[in-house]
PDB file of N, CA and C in Angstrom:
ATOM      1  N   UNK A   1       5.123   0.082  -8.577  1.00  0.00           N
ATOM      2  CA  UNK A   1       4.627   1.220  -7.815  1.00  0.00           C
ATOM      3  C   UNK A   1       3.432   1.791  -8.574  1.00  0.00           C
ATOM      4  N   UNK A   2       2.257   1.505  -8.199  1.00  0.00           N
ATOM      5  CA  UNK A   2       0.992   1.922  -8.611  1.00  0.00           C
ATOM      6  C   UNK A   2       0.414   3.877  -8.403  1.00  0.00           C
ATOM      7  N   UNK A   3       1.498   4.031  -7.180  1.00  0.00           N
ATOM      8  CA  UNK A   3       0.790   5.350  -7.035  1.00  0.00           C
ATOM      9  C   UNK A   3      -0.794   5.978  -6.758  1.00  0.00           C
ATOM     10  N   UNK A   4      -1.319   4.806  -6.044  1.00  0.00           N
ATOM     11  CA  UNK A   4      -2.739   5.082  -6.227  1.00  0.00           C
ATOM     12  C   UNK A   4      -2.896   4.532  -4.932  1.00  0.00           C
ATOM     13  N   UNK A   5      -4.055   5.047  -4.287  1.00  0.00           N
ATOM     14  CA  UNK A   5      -4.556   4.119  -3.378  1.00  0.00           C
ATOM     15  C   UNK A   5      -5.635   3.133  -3.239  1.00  0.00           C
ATOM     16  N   UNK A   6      -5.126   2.323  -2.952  1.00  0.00           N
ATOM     17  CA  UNK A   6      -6.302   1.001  -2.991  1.00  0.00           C
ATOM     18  C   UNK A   6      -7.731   1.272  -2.680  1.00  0.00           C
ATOM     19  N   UNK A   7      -7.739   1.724  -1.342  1.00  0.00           N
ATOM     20  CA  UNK A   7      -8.954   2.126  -0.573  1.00  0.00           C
ATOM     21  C   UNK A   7      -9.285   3.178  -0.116  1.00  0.00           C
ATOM     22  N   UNK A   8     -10.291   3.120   0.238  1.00  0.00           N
ATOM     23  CA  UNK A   8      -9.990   4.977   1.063  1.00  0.00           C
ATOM     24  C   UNK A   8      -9.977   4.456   2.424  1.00  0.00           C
ATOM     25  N   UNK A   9      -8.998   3.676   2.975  1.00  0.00           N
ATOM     26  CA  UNK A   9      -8.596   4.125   4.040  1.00  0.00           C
ATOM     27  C   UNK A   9      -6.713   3.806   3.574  1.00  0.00           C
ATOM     28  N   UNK A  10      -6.813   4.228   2.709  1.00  0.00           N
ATOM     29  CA  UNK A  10      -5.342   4.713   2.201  1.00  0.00           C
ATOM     30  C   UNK A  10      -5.091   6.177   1.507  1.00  0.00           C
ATOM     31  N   UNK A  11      -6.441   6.849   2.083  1.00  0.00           N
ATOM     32  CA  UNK A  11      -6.192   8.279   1.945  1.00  0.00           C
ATOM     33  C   UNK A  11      -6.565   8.867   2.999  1.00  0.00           C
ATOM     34  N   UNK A  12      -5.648  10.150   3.501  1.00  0.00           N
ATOM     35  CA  UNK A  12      -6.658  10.620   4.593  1.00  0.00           C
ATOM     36  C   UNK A  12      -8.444  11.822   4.109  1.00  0.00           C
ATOM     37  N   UNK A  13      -8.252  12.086   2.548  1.00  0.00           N
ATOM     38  CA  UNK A  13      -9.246  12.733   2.345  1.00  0.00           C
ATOM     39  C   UNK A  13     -10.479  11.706   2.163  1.00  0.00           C
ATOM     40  N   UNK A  14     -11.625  12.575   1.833  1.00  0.00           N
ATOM     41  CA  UNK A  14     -12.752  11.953   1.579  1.00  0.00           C
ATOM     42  C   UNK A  14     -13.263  11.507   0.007  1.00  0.00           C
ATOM     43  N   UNK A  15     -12.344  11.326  -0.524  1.00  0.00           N
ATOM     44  CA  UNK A  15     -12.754  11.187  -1.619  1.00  0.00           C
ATOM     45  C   UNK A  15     -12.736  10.355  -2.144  1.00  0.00           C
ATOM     46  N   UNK A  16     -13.658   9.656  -2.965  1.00  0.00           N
ATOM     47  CA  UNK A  16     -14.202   8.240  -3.384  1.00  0.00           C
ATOM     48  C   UNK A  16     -13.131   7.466  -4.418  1.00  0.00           C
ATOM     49  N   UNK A  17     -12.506   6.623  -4.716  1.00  0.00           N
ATOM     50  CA  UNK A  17     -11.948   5.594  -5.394  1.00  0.00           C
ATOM     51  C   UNK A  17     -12.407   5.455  -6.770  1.00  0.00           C
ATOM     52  N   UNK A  18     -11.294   5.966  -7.669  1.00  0.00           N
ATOM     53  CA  UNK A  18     -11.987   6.469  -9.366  1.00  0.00           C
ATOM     54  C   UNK A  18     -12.523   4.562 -10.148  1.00  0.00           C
ATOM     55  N   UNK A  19     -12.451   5.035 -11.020  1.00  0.00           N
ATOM     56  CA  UNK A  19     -12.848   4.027 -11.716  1.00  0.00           C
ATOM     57  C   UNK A  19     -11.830   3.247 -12.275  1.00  0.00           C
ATOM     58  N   UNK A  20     -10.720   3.375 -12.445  1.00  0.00           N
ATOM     59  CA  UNK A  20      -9.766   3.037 -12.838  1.00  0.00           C
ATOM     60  C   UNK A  20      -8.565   1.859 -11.613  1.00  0.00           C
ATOM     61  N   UNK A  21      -8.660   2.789 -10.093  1.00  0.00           N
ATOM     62  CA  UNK A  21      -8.568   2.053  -9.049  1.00  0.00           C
ATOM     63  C   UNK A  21      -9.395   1.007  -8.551  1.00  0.00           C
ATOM     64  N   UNK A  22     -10.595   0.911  -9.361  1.00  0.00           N
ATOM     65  CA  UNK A  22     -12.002  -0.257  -8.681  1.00  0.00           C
ATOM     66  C   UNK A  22     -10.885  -0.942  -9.921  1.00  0.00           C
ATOM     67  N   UNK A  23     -10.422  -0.931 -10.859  1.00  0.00           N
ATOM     68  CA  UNK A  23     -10.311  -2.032 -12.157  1.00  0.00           C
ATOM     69  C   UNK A  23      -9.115  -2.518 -11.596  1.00  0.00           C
ATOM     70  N   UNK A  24      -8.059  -1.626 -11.481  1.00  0.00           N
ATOM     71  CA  UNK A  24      -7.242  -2.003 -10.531  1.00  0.00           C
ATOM     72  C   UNK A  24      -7.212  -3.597  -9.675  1.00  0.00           C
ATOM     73  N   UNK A  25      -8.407  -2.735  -8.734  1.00  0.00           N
ATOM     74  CA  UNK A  25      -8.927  -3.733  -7.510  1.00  0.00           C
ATOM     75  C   UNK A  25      -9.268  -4.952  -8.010  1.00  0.00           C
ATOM     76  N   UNK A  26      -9.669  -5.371  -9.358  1.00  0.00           N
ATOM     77  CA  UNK A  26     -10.766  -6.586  -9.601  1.00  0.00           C
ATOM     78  C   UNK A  26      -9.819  -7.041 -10.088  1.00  0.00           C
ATOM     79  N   UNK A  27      -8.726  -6.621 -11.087  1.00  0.00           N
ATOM     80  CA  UNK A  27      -7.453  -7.242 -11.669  1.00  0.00           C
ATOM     81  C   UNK A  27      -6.689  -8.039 -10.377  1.00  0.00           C
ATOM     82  N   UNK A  28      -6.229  -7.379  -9.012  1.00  0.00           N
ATOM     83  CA  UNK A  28      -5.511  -8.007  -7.767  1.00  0.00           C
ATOM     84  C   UNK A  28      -6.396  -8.997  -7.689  1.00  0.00           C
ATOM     85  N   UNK A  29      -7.599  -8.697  -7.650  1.00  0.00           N
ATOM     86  CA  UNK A  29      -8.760 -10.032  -7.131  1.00  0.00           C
ATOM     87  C   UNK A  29      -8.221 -11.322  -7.918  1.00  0.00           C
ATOM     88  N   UNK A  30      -8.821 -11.054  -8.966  1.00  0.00           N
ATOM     89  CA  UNK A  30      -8.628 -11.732 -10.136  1.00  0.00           C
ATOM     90  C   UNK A  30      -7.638 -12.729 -10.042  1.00  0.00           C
ATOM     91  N   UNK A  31      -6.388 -11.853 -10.247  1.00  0.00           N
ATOM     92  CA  UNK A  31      -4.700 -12.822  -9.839  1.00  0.00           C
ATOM     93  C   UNK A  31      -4.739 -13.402  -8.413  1.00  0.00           C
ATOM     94  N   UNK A  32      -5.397 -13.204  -7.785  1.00  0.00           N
ATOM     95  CA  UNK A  32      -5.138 -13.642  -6.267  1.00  0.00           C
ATOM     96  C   UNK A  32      -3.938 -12.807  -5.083  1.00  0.00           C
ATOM     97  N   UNK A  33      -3.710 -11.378  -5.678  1.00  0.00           N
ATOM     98  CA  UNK A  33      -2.906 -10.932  -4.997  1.00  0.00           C
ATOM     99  C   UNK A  33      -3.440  -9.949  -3.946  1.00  0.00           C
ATOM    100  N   UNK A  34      -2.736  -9.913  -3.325  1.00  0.00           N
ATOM    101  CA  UNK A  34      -3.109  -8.756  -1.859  1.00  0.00           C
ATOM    102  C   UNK A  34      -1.878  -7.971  -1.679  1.00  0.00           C
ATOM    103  N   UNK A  35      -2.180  -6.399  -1.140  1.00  0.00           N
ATOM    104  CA  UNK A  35      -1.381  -5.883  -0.757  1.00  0.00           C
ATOM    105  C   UNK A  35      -0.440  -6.374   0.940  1.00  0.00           C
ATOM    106  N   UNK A  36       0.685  -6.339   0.740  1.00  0.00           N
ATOM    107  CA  UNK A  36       1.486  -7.483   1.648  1.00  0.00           C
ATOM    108  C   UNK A  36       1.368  -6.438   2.928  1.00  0.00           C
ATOM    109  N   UNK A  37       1.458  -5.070   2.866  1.00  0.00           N
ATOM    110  CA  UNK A  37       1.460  -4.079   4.266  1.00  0.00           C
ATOM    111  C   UNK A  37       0.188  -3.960   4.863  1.00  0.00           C
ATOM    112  N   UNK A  38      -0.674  -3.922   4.178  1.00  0.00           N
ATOM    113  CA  UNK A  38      -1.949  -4.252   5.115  1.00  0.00           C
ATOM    114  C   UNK A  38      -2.504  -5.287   5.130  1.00  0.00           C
ATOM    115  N   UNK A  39      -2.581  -6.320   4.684  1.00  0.00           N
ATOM    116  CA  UNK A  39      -2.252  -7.346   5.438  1.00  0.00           C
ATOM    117  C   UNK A  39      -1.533  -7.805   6.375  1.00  0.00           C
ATOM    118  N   UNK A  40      -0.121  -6.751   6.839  1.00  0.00           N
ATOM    119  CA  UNK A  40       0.248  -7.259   8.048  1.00  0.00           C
ATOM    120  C   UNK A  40       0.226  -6.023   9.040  1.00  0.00           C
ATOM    121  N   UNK A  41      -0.326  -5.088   8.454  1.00  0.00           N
ATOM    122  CA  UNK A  41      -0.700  -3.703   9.185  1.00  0.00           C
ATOM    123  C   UNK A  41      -2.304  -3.368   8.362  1.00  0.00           C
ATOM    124  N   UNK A  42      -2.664  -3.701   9.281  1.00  0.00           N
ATOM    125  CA  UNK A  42      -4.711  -3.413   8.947  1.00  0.00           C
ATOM    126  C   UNK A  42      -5.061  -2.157   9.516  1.00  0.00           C
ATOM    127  N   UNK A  43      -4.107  -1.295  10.196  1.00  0.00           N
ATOM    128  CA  UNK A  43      -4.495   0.221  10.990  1.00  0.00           C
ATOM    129  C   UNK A  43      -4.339   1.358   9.814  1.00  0.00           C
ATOM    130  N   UNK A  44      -4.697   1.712   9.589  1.00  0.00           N
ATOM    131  CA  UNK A  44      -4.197   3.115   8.810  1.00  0.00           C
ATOM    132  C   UNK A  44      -2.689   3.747   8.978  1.00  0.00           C
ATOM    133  N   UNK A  45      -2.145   3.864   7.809  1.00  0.00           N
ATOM    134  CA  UNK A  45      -0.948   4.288   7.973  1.00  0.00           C
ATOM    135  C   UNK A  45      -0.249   4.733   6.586  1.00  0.00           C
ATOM    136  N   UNK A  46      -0.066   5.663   6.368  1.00  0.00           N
ATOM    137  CA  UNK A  46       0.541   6.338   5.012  1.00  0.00           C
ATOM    138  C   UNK A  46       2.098   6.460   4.716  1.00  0.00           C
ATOM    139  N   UNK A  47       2.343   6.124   3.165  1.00  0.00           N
ATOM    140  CA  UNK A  47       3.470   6.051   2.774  1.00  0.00           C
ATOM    141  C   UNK A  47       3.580   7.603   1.988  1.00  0.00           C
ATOM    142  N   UNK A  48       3.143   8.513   1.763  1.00  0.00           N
ATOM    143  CA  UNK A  48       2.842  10.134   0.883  1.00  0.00           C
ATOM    144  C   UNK A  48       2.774  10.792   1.788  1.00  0.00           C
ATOM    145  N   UNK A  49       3.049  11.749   1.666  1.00  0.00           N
ATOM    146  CA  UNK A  49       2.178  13.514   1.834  1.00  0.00           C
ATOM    147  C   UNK A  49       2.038  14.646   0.748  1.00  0.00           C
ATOM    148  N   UNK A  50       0.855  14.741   0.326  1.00  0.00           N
ATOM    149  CA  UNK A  50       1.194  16.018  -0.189  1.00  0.00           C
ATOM    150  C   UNK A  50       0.748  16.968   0.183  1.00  0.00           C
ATOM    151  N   UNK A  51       2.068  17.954   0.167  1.00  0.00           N
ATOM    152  CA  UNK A  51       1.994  19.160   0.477  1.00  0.00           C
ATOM    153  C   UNK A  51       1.064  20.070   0.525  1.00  0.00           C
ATOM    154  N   UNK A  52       0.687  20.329  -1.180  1.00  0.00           N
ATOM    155  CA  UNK A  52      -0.033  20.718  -2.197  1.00  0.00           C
ATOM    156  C   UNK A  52      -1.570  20.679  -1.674  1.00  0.00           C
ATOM    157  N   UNK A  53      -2.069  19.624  -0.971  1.00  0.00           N
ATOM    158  CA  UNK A  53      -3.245  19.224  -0.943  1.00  0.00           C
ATOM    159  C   UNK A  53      -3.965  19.027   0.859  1.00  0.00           C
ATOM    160  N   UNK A  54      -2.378  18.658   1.677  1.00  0.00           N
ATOM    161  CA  UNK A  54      -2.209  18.763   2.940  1.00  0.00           C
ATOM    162  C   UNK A  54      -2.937  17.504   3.226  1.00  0.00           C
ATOM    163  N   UNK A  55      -2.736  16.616   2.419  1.00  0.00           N
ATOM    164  CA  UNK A  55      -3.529  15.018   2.552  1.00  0.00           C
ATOM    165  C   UNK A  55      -2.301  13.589   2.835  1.00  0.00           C
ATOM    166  N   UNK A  56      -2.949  12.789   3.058  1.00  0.00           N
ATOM    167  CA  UNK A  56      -1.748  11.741   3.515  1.00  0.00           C
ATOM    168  C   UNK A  56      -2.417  10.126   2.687  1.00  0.00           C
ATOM    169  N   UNK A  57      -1.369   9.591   1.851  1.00  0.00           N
ATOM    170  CA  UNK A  57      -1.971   8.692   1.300  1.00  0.00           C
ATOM    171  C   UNK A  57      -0.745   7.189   1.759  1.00  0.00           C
ATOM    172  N   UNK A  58      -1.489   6.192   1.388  1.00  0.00           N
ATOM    173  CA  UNK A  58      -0.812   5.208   1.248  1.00  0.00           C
ATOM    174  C   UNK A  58      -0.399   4.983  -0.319  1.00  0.00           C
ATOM    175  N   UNK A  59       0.273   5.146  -0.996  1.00  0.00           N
ATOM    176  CA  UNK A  59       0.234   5.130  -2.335  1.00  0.00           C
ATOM    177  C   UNK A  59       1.027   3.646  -3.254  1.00  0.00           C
ATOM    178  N   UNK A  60       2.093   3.431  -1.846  1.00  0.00           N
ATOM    179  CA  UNK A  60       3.179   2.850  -2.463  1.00  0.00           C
ATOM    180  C   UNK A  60       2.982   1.365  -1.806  1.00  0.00           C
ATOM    181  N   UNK A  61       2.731   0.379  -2.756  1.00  0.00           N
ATOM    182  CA  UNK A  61       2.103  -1.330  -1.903  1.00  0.00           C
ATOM    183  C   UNK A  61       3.658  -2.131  -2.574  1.00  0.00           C
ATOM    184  N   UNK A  62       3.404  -3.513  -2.029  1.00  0.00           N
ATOM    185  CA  UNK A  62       4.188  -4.153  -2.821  1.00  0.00           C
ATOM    186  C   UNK A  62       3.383  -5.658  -2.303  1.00  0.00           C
ATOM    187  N   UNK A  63       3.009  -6.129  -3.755  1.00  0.00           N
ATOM    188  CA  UNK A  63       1.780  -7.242  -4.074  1.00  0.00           C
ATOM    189  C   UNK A  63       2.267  -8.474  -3.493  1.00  0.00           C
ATOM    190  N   UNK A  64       1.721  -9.410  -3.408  1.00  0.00           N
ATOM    191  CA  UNK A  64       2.146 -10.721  -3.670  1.00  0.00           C
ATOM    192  C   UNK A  64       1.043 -11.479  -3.703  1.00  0.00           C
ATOM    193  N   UNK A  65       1.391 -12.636  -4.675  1.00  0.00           N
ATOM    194  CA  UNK A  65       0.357 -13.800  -4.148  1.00  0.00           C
ATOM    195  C   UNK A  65      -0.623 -14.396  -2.961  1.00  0.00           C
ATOM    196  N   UNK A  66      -1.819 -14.244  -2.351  1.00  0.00           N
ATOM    197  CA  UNK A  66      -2.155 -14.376  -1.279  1.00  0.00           C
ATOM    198  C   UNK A  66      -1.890 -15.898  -0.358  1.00  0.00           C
ATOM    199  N   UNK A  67      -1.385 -16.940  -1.335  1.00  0.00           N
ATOM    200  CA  UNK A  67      -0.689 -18.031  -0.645  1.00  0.00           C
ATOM    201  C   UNK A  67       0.619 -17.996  -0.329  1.00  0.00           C
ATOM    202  N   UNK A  68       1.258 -17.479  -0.609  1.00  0.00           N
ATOM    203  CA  UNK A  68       2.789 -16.887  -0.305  1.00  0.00           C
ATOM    204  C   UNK A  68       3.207 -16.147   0.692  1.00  0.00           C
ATOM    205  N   UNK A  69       1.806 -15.526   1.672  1.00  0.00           N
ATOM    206  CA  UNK A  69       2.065 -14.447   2.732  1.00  0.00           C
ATOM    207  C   UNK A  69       2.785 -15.130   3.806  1.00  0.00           C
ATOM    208  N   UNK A  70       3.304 -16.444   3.923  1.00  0.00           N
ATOM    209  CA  UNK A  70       3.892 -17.027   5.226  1.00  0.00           C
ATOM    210  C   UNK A  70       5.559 -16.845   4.846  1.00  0.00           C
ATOM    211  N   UNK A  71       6.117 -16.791   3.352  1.00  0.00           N
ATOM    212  CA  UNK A  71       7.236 -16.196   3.163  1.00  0.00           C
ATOM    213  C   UNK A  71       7.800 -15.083   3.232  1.00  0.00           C
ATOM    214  N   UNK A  72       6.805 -13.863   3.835  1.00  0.00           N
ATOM    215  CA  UNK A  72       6.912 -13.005   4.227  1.00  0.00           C
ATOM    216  C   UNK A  72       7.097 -12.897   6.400  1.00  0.00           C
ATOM    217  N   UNK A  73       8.498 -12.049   6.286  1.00  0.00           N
ATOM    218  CA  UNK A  73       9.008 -11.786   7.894  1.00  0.00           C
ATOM    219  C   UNK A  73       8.428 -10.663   8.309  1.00  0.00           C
ATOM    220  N   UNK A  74       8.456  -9.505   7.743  1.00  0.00           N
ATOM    221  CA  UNK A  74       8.276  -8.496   8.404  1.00  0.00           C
ATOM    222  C   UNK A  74       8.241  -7.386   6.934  1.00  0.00           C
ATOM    223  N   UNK A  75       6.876  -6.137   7.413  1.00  0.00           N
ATOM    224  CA  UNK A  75       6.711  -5.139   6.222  1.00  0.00           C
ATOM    225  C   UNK A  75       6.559  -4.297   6.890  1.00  0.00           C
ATOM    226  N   UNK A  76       6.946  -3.012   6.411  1.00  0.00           N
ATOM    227  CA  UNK A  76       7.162  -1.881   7.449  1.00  0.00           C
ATOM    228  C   UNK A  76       7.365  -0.415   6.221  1.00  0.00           C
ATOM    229  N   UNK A  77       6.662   0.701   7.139  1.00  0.00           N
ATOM    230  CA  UNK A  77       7.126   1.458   6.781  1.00  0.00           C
ATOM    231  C   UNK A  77       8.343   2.478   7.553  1.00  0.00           C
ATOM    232  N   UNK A  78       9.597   3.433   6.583  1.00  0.00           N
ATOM    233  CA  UNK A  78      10.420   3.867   7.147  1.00  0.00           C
ATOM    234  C   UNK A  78      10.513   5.107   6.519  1.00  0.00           C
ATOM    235  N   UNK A  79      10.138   6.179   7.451  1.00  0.00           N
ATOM    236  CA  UNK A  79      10.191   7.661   6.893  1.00  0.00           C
ATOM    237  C   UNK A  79      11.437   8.065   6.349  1.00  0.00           C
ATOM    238  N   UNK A  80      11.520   9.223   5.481  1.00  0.00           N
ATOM    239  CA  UNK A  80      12.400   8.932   4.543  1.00  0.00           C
ATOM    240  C   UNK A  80      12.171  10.966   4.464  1.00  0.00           C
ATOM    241  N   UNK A  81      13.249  11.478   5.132  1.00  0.00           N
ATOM    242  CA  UNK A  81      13.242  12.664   4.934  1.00  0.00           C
ATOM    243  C   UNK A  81      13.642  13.180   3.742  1.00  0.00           C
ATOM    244  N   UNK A  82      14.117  12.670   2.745  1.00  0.00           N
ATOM    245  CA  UNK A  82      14.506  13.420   1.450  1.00  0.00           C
ATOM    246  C   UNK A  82      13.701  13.303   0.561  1.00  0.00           C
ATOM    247  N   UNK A  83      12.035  13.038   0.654  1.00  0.00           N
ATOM    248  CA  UNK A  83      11.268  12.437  -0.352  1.00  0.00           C
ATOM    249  C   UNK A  83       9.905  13.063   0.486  1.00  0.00           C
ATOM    250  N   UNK A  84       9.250  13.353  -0.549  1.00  0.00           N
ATOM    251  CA  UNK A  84       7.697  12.975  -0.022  1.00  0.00           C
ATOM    252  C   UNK A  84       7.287  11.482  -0.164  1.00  0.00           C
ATOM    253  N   UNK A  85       7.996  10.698  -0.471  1.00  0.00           N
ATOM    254  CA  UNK A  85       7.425   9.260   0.055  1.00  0.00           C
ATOM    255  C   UNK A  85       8.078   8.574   0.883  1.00  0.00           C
ATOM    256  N   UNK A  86       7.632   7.829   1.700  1.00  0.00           N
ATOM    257  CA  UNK A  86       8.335   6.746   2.598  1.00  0.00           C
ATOM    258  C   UNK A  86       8.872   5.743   1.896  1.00  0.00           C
ATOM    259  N   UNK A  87       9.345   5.244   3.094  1.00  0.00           N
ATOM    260  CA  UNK A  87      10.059   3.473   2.224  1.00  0.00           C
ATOM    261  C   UNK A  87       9.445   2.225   2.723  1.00  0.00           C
ATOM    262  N   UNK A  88       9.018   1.801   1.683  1.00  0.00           N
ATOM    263  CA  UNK A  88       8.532   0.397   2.519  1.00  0.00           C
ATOM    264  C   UNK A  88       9.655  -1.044   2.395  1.00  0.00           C
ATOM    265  N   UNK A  89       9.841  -1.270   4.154  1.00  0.00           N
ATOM    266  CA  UNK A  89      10.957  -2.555   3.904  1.00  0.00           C
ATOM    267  C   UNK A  89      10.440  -3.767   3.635  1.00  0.00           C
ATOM    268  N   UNK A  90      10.616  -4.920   2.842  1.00  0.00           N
ATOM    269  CA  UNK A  90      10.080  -5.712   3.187  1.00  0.00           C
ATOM    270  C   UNK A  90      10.989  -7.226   3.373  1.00  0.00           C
ATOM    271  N   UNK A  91      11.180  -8.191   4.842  1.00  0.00           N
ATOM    272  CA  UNK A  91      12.200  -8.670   5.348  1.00  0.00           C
ATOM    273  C   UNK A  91      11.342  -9.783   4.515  1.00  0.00           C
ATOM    274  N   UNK A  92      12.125 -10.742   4.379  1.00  0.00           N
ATOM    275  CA  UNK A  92      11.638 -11.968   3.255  1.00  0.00           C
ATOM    276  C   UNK A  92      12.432 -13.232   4.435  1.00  0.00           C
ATOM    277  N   UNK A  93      11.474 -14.302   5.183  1.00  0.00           N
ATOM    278  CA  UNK A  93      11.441 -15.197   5.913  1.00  0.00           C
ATOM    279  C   UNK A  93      12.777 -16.270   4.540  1.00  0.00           C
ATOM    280  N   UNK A  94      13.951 -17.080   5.044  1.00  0.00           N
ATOM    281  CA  UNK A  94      15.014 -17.476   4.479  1.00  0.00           C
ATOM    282  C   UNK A  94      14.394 -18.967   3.976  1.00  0.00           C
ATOM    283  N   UNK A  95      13.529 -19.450   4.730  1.00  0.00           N
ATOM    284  CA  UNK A  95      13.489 -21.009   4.976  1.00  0.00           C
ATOM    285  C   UNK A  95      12.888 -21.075   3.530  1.00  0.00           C
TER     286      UNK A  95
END
């Protein structure tokens, strides 16, 4: 759990992607990994809220290898009233 958002369209504010999230970014490159929820959800859609700030982020990914995405069934998010974060499911194809 990185806690950060990848892009800015994993925040709803306007604010630019630090320097630390670009290193982030070049490290996933690097390994060949992709975030597995947008890749199978490319629309905007947030796993956060904060309160505090009245902003909505995607914060919470879960990686994988980018040749491996066909062992993946289904990624989803599931609101989660006891948390300011959601849950992300992710169904794992058996074969």
């Amino acid at each position: 759990d990185f806690n950060t958002p990848f892009t800015s369209m994993d925040r709803s504010s306007k604010l630019k992607i630090n320097e630390e999230t670009m290193a982030l970014n070049d490290t996933q490159e690097l390994m060949n990994l992709t975030d597995i929820f947008r890749k199978f959800h490319p629309k905007t859609e947030y796993t956060f809220f904060s309160s505090a700030h009245g902003t909505f982020y995607s914060i919470d990914h879960i990686l994988a290898h980018k040749t491996i995405l066909n062992k993946f069934k289904k990624i989803e998010v599931i609101p989660c009233i006891f948390s300011d974060h959601n849950i992300i499911r992710l169904k794992v194809n058996n074969k």
